[in-house]
C-alpha atoms as a PDB file:
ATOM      1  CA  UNK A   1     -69.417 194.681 102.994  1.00  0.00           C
ATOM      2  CA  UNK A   2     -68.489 193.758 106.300  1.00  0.00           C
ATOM      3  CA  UNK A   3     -64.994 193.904 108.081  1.00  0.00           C
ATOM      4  CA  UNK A   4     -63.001 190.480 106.889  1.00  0.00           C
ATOM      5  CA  UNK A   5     -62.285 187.909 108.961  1.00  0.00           C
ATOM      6  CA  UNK A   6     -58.941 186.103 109.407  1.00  0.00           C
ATOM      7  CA  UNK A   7     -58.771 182.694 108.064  1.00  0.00           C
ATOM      8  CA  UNK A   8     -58.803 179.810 110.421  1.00  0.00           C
ATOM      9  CA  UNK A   9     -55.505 178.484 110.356  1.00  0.00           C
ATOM     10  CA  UNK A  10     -56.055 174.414 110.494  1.00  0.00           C
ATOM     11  CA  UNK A  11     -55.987 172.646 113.552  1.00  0.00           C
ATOM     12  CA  UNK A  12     -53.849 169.535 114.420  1.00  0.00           C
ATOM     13  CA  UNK A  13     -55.816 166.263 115.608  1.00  0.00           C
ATOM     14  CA  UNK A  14     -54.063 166.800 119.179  1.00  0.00           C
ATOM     15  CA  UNK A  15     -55.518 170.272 119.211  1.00  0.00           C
ATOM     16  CA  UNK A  16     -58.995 169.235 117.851  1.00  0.00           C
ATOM     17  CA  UNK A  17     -59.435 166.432 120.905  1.00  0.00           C
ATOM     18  CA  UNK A  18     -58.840 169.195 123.800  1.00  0.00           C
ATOM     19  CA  UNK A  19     -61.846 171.291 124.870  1.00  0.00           C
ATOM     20  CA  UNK A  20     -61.340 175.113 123.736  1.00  0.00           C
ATOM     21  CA  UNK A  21     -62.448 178.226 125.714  1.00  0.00           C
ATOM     22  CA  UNK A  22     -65.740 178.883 123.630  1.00  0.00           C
ATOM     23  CA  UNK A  23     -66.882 175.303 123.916  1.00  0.00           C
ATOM     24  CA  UNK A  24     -68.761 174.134 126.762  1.00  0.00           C
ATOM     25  CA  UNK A  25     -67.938 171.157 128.817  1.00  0.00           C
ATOM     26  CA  UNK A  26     -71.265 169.849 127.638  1.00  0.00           C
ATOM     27  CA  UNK A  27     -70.672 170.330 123.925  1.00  0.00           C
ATOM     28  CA  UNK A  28     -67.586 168.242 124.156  1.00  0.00           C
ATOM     29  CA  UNK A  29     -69.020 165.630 125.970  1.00  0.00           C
ATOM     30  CA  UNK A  30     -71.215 165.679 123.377  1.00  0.00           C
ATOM     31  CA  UNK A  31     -69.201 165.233 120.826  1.00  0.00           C
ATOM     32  CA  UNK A  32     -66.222 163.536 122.532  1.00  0.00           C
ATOM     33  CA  UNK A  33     -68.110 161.651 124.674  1.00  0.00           C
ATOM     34  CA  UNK A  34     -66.711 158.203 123.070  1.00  0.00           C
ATOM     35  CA  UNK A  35     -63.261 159.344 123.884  1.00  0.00           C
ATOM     36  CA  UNK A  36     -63.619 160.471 127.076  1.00  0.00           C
ATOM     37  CA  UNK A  37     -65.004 156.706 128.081  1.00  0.00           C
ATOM     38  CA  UNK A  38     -62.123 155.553 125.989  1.00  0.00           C
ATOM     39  CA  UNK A  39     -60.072 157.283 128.530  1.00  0.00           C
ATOM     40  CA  UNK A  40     -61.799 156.380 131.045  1.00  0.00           C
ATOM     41  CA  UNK A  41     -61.790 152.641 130.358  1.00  0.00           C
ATOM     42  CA  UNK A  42     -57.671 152.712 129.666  1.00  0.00           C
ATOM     43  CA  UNK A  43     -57.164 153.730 133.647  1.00  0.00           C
ATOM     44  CA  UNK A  44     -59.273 151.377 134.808  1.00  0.00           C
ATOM     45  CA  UNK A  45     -58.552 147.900 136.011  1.00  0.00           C
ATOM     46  CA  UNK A  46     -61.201 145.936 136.458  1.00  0.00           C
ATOM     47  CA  UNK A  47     -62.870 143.445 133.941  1.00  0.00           C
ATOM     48  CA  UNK A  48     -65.002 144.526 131.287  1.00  0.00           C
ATOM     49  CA  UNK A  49     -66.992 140.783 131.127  1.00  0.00           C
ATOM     50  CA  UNK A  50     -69.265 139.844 133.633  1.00  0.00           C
ATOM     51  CA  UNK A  51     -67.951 137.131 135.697  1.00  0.00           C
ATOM     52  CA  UNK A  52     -71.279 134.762 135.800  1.00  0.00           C
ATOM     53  CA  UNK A  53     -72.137 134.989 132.122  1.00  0.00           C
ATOM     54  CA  UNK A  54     -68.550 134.513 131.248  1.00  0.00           C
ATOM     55  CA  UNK A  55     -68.202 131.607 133.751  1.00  0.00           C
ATOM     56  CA  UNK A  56     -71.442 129.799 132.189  1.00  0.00           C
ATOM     57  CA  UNK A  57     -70.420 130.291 128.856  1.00  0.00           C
ATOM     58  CA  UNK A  58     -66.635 128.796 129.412  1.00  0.00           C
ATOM     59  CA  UNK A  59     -68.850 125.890 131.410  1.00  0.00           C
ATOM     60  CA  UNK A  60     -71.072 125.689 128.263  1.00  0.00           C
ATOM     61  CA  UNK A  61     -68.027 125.028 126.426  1.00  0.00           C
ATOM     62  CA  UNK A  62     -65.632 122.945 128.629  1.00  0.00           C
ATOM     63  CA  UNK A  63     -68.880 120.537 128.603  1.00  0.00           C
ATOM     64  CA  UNK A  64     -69.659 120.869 124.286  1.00  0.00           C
ATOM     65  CA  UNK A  65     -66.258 119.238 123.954  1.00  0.00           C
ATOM     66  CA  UNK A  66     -65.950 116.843 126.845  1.00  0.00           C
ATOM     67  CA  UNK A  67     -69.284 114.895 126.638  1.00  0.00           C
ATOM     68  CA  UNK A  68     -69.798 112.671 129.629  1.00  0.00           C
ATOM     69  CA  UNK A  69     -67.604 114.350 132.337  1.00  0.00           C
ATOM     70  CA  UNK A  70     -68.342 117.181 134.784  1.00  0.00           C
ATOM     71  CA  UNK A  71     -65.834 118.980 135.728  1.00  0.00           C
ATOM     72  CA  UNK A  72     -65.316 121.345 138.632  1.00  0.00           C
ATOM     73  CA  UNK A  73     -63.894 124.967 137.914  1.00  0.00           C
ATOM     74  CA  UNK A  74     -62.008 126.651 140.415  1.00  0.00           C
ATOM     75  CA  UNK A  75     -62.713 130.170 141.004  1.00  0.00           C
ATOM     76  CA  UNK A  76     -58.620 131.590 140.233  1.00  0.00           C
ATOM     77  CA  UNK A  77     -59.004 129.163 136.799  1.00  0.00           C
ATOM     78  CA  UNK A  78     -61.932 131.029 135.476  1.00  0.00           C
ATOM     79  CA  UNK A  79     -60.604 134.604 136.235  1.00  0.00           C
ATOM     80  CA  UNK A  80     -57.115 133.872 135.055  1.00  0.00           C
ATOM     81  CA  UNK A  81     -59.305 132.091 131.587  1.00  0.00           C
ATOM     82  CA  UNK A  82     -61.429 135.623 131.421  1.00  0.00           C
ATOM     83  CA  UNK A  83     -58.543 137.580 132.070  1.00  0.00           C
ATOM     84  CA  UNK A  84     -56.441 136.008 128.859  1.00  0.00           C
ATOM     85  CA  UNK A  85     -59.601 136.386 126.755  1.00  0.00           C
ATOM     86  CA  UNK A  86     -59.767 139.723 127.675  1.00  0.00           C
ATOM     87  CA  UNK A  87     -56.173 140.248 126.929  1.00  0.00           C
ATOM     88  CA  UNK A  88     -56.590 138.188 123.484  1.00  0.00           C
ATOM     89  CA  UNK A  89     -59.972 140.618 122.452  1.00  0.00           C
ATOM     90  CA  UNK A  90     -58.314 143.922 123.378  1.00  0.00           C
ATOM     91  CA  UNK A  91     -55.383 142.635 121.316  1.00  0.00           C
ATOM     92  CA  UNK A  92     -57.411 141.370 118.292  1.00  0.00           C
ATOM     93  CA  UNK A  93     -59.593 145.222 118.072  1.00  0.00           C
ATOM     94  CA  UNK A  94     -56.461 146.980 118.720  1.00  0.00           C
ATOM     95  CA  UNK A  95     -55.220 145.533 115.338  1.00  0.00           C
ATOM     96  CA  UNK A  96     -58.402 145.500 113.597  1.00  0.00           C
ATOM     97  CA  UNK A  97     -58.428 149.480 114.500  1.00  0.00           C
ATOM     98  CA  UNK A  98     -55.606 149.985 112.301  1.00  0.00           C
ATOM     99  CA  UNK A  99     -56.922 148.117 109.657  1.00  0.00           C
ATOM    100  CA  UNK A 100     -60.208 148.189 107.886  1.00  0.00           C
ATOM    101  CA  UNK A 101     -63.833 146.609 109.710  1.00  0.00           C
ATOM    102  CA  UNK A 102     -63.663 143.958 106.654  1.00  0.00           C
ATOM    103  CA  UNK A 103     -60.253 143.009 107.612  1.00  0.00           C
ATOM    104  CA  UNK A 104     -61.097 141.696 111.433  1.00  0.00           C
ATOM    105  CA  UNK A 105     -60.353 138.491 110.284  1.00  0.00           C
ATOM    106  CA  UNK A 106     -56.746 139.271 109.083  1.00  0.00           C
ATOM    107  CA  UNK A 107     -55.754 140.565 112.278  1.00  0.00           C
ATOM    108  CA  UNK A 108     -57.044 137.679 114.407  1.00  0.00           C
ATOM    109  CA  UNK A 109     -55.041 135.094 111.222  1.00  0.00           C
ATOM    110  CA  UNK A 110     -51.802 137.451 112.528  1.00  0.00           C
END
């Protein structure tokens, strides 16, 4: 028999998420890699739509329920429109992360 080894004692989720000495930083961005572009995305600023597609599709719409007119969109109106639905979508997955997937719907009713 060989010598016996010391049970692992069991690690806390904070502890699990950090990168240990024996793990290379390419095994944890392997299996972390999610999280670190989690992270990543938290610091940043900048919009996570594209502002043309996003600008056609509110155009697509604006015109779907106003038949008949054109109207004009000012550049400030559609980035202060992409920056609520932003806002409103990070809100709405943020509650639907607590919850379950089949749920989604609950958290946008609340």
């Amino acid at each position: 028999m060989g010598p016996r080894r010391k049970p692992k004692s069991p690690r806390r989720h904070s502890e699990s998420l950090t990168r240990t000495p024996s793990m290379s930083r390419r095994t944890f961005q392997w299996r972390y890699g999610w999280l670190t572009e989690v992270w990543k995305l938290q610091k940043s600023t900048y919009l996570l739509l594209r502002k043309v597609p996003f600008a056609r599709l509110a155009r697509e719409i604006c015109n779907k329920f106003t038949p008949g007119f054109d109207f004009t969109w000012q550049a400030q109106a559609l980035l202060a429109l992409q920056e609520a639905v932003e806002a409103f979508l990070v809100h709405l997955f943020e509650d639907a992360y607590l919850l379950f997937l089949k749920d989604v719907q609950l958290a946008r009713r609340i």
